[in-house]
C-alpha atoms as a PDB file:
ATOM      1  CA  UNK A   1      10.345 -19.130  27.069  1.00  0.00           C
ATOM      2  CA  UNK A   2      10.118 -22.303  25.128  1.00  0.00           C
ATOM      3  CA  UNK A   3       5.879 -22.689  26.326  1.00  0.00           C
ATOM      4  CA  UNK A   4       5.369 -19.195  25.436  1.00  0.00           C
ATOM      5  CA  UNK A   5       7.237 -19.909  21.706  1.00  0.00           C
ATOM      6  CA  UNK A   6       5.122 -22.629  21.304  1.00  0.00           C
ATOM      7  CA  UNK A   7       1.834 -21.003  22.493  1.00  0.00           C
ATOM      8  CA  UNK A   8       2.527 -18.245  20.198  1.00  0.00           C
ATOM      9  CA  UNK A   9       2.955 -20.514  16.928  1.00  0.00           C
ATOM     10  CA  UNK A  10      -0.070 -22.667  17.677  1.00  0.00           C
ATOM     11  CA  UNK A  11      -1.712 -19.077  17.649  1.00  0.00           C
ATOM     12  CA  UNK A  12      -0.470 -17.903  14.679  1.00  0.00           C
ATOM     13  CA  UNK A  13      -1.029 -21.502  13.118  1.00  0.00           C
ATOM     14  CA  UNK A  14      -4.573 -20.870  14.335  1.00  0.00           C
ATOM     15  CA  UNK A  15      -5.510 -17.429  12.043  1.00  0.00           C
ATOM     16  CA  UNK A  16      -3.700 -18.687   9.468  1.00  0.00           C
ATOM     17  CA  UNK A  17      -5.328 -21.950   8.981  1.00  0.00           C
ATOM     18  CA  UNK A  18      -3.790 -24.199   6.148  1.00  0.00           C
ATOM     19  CA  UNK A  19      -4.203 -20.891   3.918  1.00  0.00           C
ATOM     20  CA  UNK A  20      -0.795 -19.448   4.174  1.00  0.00           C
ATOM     21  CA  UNK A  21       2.327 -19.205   6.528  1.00  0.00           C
ATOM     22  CA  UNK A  22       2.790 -15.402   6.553  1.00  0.00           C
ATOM     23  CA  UNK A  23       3.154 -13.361   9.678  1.00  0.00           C
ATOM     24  CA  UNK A  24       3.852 -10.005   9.379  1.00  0.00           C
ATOM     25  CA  UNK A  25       5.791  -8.760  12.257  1.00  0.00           C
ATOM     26  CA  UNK A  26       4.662  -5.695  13.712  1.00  0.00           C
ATOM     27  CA  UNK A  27       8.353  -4.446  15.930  1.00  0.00           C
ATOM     28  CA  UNK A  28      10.613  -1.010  15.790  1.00  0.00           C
ATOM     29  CA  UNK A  29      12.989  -3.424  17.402  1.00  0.00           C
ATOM     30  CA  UNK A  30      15.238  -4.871  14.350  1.00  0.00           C
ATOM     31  CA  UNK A  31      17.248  -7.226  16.138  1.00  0.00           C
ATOM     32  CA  UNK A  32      14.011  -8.658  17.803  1.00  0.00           C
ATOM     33  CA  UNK A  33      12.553  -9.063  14.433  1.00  0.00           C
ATOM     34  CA  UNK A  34      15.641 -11.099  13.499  1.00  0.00           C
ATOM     35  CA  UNK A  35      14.915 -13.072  16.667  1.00  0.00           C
ATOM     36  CA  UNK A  36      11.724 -14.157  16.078  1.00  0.00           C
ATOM     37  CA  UNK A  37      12.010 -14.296  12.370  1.00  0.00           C
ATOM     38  CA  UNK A  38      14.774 -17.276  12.996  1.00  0.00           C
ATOM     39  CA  UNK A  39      12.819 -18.895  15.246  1.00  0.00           C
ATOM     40  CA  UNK A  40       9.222 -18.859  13.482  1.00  0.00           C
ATOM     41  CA  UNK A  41      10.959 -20.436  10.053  1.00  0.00           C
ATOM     42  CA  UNK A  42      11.768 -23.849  12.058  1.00  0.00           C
ATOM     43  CA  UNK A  43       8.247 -23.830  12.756  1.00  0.00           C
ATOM     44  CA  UNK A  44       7.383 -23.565   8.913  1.00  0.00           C
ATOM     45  CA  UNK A  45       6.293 -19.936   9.827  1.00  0.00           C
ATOM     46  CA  UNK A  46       7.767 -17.019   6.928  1.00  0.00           C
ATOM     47  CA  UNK A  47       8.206 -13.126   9.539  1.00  0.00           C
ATOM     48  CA  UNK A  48       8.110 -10.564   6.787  1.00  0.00           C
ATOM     49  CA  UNK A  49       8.246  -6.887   7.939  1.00  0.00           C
ATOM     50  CA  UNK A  50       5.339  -4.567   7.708  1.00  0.00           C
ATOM     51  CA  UNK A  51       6.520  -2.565   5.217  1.00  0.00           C
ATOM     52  CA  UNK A  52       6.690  -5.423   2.891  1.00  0.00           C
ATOM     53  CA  UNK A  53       2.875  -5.081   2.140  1.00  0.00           C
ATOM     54  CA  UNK A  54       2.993  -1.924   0.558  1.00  0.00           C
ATOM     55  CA  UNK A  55       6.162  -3.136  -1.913  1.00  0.00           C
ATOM     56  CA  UNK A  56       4.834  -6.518  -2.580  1.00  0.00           C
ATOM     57  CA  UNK A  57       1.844  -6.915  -4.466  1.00  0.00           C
ATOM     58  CA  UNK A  58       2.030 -10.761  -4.656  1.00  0.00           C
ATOM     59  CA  UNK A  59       0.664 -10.910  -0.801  1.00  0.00           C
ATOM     60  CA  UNK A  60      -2.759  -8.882  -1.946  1.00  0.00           C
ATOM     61  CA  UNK A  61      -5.513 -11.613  -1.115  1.00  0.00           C
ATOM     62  CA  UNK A  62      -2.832 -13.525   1.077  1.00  0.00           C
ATOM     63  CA  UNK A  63      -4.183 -14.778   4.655  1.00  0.00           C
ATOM     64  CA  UNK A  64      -1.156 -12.992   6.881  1.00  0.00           C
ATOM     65  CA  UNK A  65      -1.340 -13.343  10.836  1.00  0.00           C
ATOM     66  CA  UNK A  66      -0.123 -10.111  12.226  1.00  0.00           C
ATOM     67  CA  UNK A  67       2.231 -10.431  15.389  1.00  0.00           C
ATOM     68  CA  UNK A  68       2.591  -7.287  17.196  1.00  0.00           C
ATOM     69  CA  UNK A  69       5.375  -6.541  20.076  1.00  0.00           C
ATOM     70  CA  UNK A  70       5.993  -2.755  21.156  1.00  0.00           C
ATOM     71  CA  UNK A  71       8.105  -0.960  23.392  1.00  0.00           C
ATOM     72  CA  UNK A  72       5.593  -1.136  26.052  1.00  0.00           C
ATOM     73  CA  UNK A  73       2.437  -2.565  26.337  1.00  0.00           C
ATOM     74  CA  UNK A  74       1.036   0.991  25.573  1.00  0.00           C
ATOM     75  CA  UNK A  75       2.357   0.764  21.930  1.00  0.00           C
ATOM     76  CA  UNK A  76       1.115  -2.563  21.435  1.00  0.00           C
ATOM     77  CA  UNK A  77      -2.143  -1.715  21.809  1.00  0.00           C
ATOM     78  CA  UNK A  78      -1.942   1.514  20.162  1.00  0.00           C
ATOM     79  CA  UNK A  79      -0.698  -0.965  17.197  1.00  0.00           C
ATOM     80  CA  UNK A  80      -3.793  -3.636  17.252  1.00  0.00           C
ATOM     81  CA  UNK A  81      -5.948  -0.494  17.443  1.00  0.00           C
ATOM     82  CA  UNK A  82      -4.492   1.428  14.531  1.00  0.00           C
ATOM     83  CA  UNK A  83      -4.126  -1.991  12.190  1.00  0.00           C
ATOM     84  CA  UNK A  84      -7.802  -2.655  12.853  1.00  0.00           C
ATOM     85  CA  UNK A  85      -9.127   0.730  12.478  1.00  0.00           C
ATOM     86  CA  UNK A  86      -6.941   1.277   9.358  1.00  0.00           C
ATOM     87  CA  UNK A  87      -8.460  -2.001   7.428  1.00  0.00           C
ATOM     88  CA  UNK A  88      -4.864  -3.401   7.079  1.00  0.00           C
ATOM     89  CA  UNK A  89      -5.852  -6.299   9.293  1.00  0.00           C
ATOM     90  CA  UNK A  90      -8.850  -8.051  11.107  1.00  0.00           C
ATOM     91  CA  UNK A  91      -8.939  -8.164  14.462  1.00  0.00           C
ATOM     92  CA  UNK A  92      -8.860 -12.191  14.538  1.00  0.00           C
ATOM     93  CA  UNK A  93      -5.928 -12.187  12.441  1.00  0.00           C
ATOM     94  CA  UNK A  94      -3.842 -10.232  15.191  1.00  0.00           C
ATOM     95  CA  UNK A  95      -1.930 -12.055  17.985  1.00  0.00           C
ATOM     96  CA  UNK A  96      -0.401  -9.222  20.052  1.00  0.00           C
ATOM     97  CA  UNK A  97       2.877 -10.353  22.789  1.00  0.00           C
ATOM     98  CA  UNK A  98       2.488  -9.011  25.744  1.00  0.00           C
ATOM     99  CA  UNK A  99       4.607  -7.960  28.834  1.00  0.00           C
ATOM    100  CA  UNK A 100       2.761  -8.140  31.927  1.00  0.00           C
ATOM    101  CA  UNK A 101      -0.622 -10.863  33.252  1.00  0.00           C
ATOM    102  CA  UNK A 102      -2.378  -6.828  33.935  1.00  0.00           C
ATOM    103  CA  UNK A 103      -1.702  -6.110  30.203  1.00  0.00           C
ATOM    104  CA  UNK A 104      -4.041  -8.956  29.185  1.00  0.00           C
ATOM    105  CA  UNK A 105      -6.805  -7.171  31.754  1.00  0.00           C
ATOM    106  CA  UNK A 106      -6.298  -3.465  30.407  1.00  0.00           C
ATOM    107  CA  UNK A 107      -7.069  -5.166  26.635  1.00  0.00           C
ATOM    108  CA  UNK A 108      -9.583  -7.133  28.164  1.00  0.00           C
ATOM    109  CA  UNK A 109     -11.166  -3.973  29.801  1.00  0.00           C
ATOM    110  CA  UNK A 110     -10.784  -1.473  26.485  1.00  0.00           C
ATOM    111  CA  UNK A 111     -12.675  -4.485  24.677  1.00  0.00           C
ATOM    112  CA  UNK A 112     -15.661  -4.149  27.083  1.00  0.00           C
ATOM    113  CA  UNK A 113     -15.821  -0.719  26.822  1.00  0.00           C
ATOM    114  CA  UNK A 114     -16.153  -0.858  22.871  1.00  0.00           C
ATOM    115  CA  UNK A 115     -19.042  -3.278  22.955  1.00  0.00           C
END
């Protein structure tokens, strides 16, 4: 668990650059967003909560990395898709958790198809 912690913060450090140290979590699970919210801020990382966009204007012209974690992998993708097509984020500011090696090859295969 520790490798993928790390792989996802160097990630996150990635899109964000030295611009900022905002990652909005996209979860429905609250106690997951707790989680990972603890664990990010030793890493210098600040989890804020999607909604938190709409409510705070000081984050308008922010970089924020977007982490994404659904129910299944189904959802998460459904997410990615949705923030993208919606403008709320770019696709190289997403970083999406996934729970299976085949999920990786079903994104891999719906980003052929689109090109």
């Amino acid at each position: 668990k520790k490798g993928v912690e790390k792989a996802v913060v160097r990630k996150l450090k990635e899109i964000l650059g030295k611009e900022g140290n905002k990652v909005m979590y996209h979860t429905t699970d609250v106690e997951d967003f707790r989680e990972v919210r603890s664990v990010m801020a030793k890493y210098g990382l600040e989890v804020i909560g999607e909604n938190r966009r709409e409510e705070d204007q000081a984050l308008e012209g922010m970089k924020i990395a977007h982490l994404v974690y659904g129910k299944t992998t189904g959802d998460s993708l459904e997410r990615i898709v949705t923030l993208v097509d919606s403008g709320r984020a770019k696709r190289e500011d997403c970083c999406v958790l996934l729970d299976r090696n085949e999920s990786l090859e079903e994104l891999n295969r719906e980003e052929r198809e689109e090109e």
